[in-house]
Protein backbone atom coordinates (compact mmCIF):
# COMPACT_ATOMS: atom_id res chain seq x y z
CA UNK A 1 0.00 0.00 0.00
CA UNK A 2 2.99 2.45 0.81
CA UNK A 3 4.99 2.26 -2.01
CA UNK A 4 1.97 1.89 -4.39
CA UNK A 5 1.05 5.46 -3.17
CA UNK A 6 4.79 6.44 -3.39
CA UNK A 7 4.50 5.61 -6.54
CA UNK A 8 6.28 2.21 -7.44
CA UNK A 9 5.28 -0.45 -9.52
CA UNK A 10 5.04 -3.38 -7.06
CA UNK A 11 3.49 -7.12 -7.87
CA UNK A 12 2.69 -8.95 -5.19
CA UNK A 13 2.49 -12.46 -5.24
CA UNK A 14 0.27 -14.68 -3.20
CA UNK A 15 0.61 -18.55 -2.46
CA UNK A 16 -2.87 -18.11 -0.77
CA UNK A 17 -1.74 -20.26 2.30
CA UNK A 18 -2.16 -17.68 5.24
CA UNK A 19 -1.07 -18.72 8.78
CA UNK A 20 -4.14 -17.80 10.27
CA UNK A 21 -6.02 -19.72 7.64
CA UNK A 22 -7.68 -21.77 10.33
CA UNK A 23 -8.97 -18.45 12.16
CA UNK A 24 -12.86 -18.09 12.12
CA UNK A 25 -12.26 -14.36 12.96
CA UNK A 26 -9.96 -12.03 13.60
CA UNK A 27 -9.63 -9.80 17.08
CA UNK A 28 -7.68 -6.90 18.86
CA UNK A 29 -7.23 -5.47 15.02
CA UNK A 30 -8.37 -1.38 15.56
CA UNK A 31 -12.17 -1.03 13.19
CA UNK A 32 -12.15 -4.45 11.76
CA UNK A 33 -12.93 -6.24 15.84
CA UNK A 34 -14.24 -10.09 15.05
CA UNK A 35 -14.02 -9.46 10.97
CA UNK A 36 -13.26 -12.86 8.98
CA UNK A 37 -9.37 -13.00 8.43
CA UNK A 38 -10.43 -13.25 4.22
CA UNK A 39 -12.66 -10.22 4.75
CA UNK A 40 -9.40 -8.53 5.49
CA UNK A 41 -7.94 -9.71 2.63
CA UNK A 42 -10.58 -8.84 0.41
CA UNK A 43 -10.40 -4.84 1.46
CA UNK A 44 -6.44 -4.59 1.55
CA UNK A 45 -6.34 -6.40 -1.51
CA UNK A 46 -9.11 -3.43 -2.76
CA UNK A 47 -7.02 -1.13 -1.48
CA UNK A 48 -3.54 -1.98 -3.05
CA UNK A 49 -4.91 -2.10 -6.34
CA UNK A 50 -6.34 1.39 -6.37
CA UNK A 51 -2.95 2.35 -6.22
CA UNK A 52 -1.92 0.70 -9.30
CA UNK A 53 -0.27 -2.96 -7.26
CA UNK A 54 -0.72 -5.92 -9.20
CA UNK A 55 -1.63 -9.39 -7.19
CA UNK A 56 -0.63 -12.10 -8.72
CA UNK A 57 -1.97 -15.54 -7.63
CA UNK A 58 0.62 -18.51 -7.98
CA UNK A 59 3.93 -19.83 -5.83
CA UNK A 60 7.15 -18.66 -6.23
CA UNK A 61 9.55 -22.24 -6.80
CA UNK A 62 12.81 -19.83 -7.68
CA UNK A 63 14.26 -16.30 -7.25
CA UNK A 64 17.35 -15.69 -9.83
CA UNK A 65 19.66 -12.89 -9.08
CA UNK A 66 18.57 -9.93 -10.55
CA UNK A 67 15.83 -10.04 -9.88
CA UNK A 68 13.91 -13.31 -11.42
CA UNK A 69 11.38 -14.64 -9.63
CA UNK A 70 9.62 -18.09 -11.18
CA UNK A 71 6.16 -19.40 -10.70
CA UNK A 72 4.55 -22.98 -9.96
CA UNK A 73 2.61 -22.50 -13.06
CA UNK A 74 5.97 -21.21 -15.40
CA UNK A 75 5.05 -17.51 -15.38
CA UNK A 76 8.33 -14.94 -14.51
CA UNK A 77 8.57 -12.15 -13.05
CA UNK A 78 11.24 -9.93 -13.10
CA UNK A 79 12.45 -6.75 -10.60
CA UNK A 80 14.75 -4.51 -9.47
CA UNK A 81 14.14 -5.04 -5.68
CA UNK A 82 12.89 -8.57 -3.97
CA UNK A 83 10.97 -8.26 -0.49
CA UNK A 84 10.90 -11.58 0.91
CA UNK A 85 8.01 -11.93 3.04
CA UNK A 86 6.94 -15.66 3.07
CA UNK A 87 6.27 -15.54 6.82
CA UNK A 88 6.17 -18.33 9.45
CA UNK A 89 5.34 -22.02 10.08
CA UNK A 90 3.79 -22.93 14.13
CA UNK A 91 5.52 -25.93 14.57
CA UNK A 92 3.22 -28.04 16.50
CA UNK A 93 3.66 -31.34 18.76
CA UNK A 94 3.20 -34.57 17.15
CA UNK A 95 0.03 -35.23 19.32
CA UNK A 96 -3.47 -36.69 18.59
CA UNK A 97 -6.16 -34.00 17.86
CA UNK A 98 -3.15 -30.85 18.05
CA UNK A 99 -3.97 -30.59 14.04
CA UNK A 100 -7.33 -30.88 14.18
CA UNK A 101 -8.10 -28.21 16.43
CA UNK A 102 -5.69 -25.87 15.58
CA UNK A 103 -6.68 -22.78 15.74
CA UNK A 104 -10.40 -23.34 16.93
CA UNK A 105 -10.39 -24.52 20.47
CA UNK A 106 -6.29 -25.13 20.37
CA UNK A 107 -4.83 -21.61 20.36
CA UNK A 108 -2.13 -19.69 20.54
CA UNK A 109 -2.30 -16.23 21.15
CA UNK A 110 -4.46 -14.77 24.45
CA UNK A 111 -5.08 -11.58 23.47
CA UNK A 112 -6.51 -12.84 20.14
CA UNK A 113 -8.90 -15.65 21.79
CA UNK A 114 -8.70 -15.08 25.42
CA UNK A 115 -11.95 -13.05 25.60
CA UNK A 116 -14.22 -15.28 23.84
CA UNK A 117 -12.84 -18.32 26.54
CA UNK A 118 -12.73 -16.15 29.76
CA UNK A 119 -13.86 -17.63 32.84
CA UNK A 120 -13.48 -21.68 31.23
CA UNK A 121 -11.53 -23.68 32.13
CA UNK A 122 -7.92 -23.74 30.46
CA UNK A 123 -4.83 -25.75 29.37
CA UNK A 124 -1.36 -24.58 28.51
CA UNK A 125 1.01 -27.41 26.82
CA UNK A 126 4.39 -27.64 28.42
CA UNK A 127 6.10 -28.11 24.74
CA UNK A 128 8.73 -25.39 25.49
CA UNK A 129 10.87 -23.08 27.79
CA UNK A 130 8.49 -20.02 27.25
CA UNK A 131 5.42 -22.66 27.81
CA UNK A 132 5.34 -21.91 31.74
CA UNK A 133 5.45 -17.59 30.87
CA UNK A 134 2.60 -18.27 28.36
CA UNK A 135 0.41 -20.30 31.09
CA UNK A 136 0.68 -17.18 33.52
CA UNK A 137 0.13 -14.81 30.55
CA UNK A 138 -3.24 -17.04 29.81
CA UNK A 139 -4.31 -16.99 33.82
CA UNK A 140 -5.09 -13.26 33.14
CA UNK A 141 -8.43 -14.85 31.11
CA UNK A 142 -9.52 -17.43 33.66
CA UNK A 143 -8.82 -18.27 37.46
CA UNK A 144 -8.88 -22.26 36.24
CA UNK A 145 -5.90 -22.54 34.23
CA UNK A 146 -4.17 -26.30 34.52
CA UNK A 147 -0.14 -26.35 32.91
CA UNK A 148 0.31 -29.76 31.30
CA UNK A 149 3.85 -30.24 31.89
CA UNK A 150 4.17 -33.01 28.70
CA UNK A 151 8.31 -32.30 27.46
CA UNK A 152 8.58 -29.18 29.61
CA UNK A 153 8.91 -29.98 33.62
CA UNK A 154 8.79 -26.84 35.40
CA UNK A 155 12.13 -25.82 37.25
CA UNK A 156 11.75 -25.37 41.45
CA UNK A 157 11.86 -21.39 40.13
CA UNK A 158 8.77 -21.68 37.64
CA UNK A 159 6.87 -23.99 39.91
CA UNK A 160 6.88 -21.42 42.18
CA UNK A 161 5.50 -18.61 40.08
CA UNK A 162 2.96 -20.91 39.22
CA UNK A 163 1.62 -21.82 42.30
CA UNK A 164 1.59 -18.14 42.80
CA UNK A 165 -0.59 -17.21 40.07
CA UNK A 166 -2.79 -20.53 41.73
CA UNK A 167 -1.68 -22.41 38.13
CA UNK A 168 -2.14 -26.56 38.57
CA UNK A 169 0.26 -28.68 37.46
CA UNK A 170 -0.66 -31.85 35.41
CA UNK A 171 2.49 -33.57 35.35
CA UNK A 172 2.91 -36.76 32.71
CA UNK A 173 3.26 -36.36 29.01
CA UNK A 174 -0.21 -35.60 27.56
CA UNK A 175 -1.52 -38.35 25.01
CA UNK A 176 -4.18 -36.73 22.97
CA UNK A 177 -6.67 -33.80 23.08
CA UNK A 178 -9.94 -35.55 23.80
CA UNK A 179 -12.65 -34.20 21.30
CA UNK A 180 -16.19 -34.99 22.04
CA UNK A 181 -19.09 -33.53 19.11
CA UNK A 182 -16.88 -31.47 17.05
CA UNK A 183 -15.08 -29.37 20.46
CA UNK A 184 -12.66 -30.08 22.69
CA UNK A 185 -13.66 -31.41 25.79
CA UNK A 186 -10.48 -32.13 27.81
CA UNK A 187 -6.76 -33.52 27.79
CA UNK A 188 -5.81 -36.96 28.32
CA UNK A 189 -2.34 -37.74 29.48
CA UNK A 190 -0.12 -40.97 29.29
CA UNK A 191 -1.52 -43.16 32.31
CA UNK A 192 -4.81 -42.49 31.21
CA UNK A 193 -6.36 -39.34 33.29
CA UNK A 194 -8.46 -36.78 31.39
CA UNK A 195 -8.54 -33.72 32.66
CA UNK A 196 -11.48 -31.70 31.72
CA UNK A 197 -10.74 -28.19 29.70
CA UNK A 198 -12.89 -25.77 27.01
CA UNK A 199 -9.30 -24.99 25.64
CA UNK A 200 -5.95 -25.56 25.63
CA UNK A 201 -2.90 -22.70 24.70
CA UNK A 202 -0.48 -23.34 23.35
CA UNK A 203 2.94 -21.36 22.42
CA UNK A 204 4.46 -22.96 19.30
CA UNK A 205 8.22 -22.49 17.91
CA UNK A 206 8.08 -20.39 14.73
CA UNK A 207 10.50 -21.20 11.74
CA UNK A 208 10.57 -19.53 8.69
CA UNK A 209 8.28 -20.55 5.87
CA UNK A 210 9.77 -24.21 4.46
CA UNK A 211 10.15 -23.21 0.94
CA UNK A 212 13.42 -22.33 0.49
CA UNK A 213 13.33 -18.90 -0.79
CA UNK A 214 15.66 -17.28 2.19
CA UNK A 215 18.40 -19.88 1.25
């Protein structure tokens, strides 16, 4: 949008695989409060090509010096300057029902989701050192938050912030997100105890997008 109005001739080209493309709705976003995240799309992409900014639909497979950048489907494009801005992959545990709710009663970010699961009760997956920051973070939205321990054992020094924010400790790795009608109902760990939950946080390692194009 910026350097259409400044007056540059800019393509941008879209893979169409958003992270957020398992978001129902968007929050915390000034004016556009609980809009679809393709709604959003729809009105920047509006709004880009008033200015003259081509989209251009298709993967990029190869970026020549120069620049040359080539298309799934053969096209080329060719320009002086190359922003790389392929984003992020949420690399997720390798556990039962993680994929499945990603997104919808699995989340990741509070202050995107937190209001509409205030007062439930909560999970936060142990999966990582800044697992046991995230679960206190989270404890702002309910007063019945549980952290599942799973690959991440809280140190004497994080237990004890945790018991002071009145956080439970399920200790054990979990074994699947139990999923009852379409929702998730609670998490079941190892030696076979569910514990009940509306939703379960999670905060995910982010790598840059797997297609190559940094290398």
């Amino acid at each position: 949008l910026v350097l259409g109005r400044a007056r540059r001739r800019v393509a941008v080209i879209d893979a169409g695989e958003p992270r957020n493309a398992p978001a129902a709705h968007m929050q915390g976003f000034l004016s556009r409060d609980g809009m679809p995240p393709s709604e959003l799309l729809a009105t920047g992409r509006a709004e880009v090509t008033g200015y003259g900014v081509d989209i251009v639909e298709g993967k990029v497979v190869d970026v020549e010096p120069g620049f040359t950048v080539r298309l799934a489907n053969g096209d080329a494009l060719s320009g002086r300057r190359l922003l790389v801005t392929t984003g992020v992959n949420d690399e997720l545990p390798d556990i039962p029902g993680v994929r499945e709710r990603w997104g919808q009663d699995l989340l990741h970010c509070p202050y995107c989701h937190g209001w509409e699961v205030r007062d439930q009760p909560l999970g936060v997956l142990g999966t990582n050192p800044g697992a046991v920051l995230h679960a206190q973070l989270v404890r702002q939205w309910s007063d019945d938050v549980v952290y599942f321990a799973h690959t991440h054992e809280p140190s004497p020094e994080e237990q004890a912030d945790l018991d002071a924010r009145g956080i439970r400790v399920a200790r054990g790795e979990v074994a699947r997100l139990v999923v009852e009608n379409g929702r998730l109902t609670g998490v079941e760990l190892a030696g076979g105890e569910i514990v009940p939950r509306a939703a379960v946080f999670i905060r995910p390692i982010n790598t840059p997008h797997p297609d190559g194009l940094l290398a």
